[in-house]
C-alpha atoms as a PDB file:
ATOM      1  CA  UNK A   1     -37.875  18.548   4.028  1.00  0.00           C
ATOM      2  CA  UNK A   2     -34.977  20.624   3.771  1.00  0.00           C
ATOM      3  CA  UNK A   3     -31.562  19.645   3.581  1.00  0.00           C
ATOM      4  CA  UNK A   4     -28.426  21.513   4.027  1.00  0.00           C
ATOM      5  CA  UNK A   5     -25.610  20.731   3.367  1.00  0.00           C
ATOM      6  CA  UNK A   6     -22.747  22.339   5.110  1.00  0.00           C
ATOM      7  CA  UNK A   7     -19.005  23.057   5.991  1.00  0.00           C
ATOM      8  CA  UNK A   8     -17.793  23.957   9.721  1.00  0.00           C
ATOM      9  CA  UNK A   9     -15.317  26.451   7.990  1.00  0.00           C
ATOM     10  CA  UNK A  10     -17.643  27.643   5.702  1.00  0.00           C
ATOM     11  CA  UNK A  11     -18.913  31.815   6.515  1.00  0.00           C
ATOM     12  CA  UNK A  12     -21.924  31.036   4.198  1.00  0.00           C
ATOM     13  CA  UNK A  13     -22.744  27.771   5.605  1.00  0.00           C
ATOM     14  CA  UNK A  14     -23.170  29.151   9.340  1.00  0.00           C
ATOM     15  CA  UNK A  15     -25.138  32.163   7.709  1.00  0.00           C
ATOM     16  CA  UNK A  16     -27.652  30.132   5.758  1.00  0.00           C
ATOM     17  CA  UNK A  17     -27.825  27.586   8.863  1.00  0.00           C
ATOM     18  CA  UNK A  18     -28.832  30.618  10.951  1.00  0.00           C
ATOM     19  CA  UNK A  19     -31.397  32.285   8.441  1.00  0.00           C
ATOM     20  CA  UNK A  20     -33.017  28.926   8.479  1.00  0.00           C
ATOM     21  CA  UNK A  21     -33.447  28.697  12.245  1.00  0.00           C
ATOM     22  CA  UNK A  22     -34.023  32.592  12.466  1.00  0.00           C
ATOM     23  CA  UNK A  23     -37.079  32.403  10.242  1.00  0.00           C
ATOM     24  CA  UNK A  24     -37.847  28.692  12.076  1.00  0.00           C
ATOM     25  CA  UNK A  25     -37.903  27.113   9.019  1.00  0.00           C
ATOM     26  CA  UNK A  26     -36.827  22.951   9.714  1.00  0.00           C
ATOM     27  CA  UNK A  27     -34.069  21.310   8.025  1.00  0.00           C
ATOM     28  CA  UNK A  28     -31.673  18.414   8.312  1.00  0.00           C
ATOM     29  CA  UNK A  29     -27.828  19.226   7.991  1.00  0.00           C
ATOM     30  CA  UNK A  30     -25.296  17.517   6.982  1.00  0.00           C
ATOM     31  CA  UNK A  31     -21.667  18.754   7.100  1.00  0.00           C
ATOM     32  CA  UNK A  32     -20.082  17.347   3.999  1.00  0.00           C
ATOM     33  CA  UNK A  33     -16.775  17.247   5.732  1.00  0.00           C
ATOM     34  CA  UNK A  34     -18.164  14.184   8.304  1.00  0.00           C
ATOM     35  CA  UNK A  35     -20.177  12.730   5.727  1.00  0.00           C
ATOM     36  CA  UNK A  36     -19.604  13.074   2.042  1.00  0.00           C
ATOM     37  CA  UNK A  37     -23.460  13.316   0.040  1.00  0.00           C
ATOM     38  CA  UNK A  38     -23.877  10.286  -1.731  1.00  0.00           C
ATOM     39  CA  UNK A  39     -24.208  10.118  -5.422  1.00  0.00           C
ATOM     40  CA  UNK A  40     -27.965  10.298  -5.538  1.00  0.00           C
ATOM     41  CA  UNK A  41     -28.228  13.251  -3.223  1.00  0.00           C
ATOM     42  CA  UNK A  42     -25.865  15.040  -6.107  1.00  0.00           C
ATOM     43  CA  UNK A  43     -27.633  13.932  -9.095  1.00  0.00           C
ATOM     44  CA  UNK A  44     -31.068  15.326  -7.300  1.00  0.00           C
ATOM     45  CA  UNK A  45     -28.621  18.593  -7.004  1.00  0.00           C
ATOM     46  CA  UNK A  46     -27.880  18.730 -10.361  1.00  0.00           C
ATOM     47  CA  UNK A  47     -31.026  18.289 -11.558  1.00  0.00           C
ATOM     48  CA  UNK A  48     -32.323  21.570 -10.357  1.00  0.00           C
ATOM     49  CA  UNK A  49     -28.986  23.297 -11.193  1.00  0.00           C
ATOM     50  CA  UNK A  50     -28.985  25.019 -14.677  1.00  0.00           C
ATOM     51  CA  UNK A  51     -25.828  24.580 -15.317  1.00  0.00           C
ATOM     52  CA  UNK A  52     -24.744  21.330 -13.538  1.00  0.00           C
ATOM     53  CA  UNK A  53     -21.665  20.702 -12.385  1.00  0.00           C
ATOM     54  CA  UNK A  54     -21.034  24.591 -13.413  1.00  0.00           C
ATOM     55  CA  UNK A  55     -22.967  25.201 -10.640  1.00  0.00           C
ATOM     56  CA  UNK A  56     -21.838  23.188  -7.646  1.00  0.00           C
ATOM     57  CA  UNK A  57     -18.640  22.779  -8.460  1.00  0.00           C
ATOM     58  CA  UNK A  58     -15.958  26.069  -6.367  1.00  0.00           C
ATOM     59  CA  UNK A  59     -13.391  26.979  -8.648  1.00  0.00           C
ATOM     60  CA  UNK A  60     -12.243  29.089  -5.595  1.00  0.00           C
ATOM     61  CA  UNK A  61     -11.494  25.692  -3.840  1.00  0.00           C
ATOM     62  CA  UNK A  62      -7.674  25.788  -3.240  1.00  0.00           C
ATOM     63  CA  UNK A  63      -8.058  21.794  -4.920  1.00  0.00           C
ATOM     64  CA  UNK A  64      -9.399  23.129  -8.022  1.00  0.00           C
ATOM     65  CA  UNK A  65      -6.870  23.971  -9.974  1.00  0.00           C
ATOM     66  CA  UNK A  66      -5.163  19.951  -9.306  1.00  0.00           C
ATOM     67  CA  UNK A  67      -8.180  18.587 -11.215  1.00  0.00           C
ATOM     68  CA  UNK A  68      -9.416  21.680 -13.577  1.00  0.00           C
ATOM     69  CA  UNK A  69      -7.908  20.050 -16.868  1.00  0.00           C
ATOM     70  CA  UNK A  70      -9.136  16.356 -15.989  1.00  0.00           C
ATOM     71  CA  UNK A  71     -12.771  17.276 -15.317  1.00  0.00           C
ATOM     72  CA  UNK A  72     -13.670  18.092 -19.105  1.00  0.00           C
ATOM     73  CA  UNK A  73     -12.516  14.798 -20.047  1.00  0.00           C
ATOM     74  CA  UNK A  74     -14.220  12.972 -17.581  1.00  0.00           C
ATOM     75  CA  UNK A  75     -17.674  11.312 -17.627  1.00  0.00           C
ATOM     76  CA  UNK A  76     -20.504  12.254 -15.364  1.00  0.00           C
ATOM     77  CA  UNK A  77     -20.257   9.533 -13.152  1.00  0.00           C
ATOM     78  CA  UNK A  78     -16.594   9.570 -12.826  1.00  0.00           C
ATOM     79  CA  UNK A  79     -17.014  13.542 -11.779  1.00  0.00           C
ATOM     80  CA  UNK A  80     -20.044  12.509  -9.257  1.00  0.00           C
ATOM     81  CA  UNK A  81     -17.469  10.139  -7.533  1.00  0.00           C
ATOM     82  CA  UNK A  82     -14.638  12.819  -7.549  1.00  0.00           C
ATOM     83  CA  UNK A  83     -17.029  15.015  -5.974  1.00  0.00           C
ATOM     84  CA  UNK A  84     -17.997  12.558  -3.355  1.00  0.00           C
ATOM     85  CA  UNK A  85     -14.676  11.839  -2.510  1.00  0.00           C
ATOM     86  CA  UNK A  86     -13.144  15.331  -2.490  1.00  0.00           C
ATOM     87  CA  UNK A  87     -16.312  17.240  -0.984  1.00  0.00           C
ATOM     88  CA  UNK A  88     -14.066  20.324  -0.131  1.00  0.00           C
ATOM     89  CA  UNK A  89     -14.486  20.947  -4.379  1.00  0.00           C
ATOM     90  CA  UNK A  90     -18.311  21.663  -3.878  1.00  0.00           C
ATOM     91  CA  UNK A  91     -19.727  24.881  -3.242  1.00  0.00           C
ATOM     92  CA  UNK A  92     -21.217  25.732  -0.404  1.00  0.00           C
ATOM     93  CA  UNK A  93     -24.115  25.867   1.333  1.00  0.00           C
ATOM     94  CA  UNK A  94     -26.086  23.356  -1.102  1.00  0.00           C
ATOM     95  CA  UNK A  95     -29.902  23.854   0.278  1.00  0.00           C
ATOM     96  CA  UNK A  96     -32.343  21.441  -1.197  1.00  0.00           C
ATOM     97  CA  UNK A  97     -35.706  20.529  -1.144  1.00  0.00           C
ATOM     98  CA  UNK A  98     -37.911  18.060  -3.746  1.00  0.00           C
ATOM     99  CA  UNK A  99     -37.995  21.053  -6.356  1.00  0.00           C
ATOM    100  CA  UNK A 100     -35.979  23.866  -5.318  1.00  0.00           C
ATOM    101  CA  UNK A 101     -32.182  23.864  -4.947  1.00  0.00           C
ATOM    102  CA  UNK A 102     -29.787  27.240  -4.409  1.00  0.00           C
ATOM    103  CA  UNK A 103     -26.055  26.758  -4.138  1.00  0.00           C
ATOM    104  CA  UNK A 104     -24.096  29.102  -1.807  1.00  0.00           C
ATOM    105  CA  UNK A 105     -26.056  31.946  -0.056  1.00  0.00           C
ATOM    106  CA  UNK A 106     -28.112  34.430  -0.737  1.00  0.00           C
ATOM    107  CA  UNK A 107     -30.153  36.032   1.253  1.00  0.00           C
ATOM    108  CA  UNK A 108     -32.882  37.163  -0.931  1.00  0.00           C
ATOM    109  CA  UNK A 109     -33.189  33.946  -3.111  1.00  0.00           C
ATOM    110  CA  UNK A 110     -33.205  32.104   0.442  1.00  0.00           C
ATOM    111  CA  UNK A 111     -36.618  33.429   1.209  1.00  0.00           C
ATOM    112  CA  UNK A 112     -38.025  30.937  -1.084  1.00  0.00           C
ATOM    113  CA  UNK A 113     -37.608  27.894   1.513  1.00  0.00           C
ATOM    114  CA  UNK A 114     -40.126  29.586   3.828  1.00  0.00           C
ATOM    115  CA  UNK A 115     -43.251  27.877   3.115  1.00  0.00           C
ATOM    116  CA  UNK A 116     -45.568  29.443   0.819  1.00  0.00           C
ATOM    117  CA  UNK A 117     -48.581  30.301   3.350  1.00  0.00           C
ATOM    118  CA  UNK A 118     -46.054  32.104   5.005  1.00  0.00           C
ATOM    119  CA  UNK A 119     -44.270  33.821   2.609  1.00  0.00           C
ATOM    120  CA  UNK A 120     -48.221  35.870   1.663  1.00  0.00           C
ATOM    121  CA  UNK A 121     -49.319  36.445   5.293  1.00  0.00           C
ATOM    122  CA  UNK A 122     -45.858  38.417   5.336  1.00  0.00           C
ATOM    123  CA  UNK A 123     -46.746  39.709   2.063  1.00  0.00           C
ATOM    124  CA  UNK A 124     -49.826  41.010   3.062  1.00  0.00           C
ATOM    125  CA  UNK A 125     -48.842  42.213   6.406  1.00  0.00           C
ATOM    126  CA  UNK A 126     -46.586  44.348   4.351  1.00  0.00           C
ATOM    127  CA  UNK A 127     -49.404  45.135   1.923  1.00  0.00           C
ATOM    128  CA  UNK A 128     -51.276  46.106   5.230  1.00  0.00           C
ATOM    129  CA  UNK A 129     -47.971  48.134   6.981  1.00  0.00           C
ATOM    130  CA  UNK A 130     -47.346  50.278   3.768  1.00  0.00           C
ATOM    131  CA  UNK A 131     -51.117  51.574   3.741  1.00  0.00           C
ATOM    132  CA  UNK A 132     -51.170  52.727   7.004  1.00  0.00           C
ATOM    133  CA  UNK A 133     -48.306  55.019   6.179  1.00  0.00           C
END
């Protein structure tokens, strides 16, 4: 299953939430701003981040620059409860499955949450489309 996770303020977060349902690909949501992910949920992020905290972390965020010289010095479970606690310092969208993970959106990259089987009937469709031409 899916899982987004979401901001009501958030241009990319409505964007990715309508790709999804445009394409009619399921998901769960969860605005971030109602209900904070949980620790778990962010180590399962970071996991398939290559970067880790790099990547989920918005240095654009207008909190960022109050904790940008604490956050080297502190561990990785003190930062995983920061970022629980002050969501609005994660990027987002955050759209998740078991093995696949983008942060923010993208609408290429986003194409690889349509399931597979899908993904080559289109393929060939296309295959088919282009030589007719």
């Amino acid at each position: 299953m899916i899982k987004l996770f979401t901001q009501t303020s958030c241009n990319s977060s409505r964007k990715a939430r309508q790709w999804l349902r445009d394409h009619d690909v399921q998901f769960e949501e969860q605005n971030v701003g109602k209900k904070a992910p949980t620790t778990a949920e962010l180590k399962h992020i970071l996991s398939l981040t290559e970067n880790g905290f790099d990547d989920i972390i918005s240095t654009r965020s207008r909190a960022y620059p109050e904790v940008a010289a604490q956050l080297p010095d502190m561990s990785f479970n003190e930062t995983l409860k920061l970022l629980c606690e002050r969501t609005h310092l994660l990027r987002k969208p955050i759209i998740v499955t078991e093995n696949k993970v983008q942060i923010g959106f993208n609408d290429d990259e986003i194409r690889k949450f349509i399931p597979r089987h899908i993904r080559r009937l289109d393929f060939m469709q296309a295959m088919i489309n282009a030589a007719e031409v």
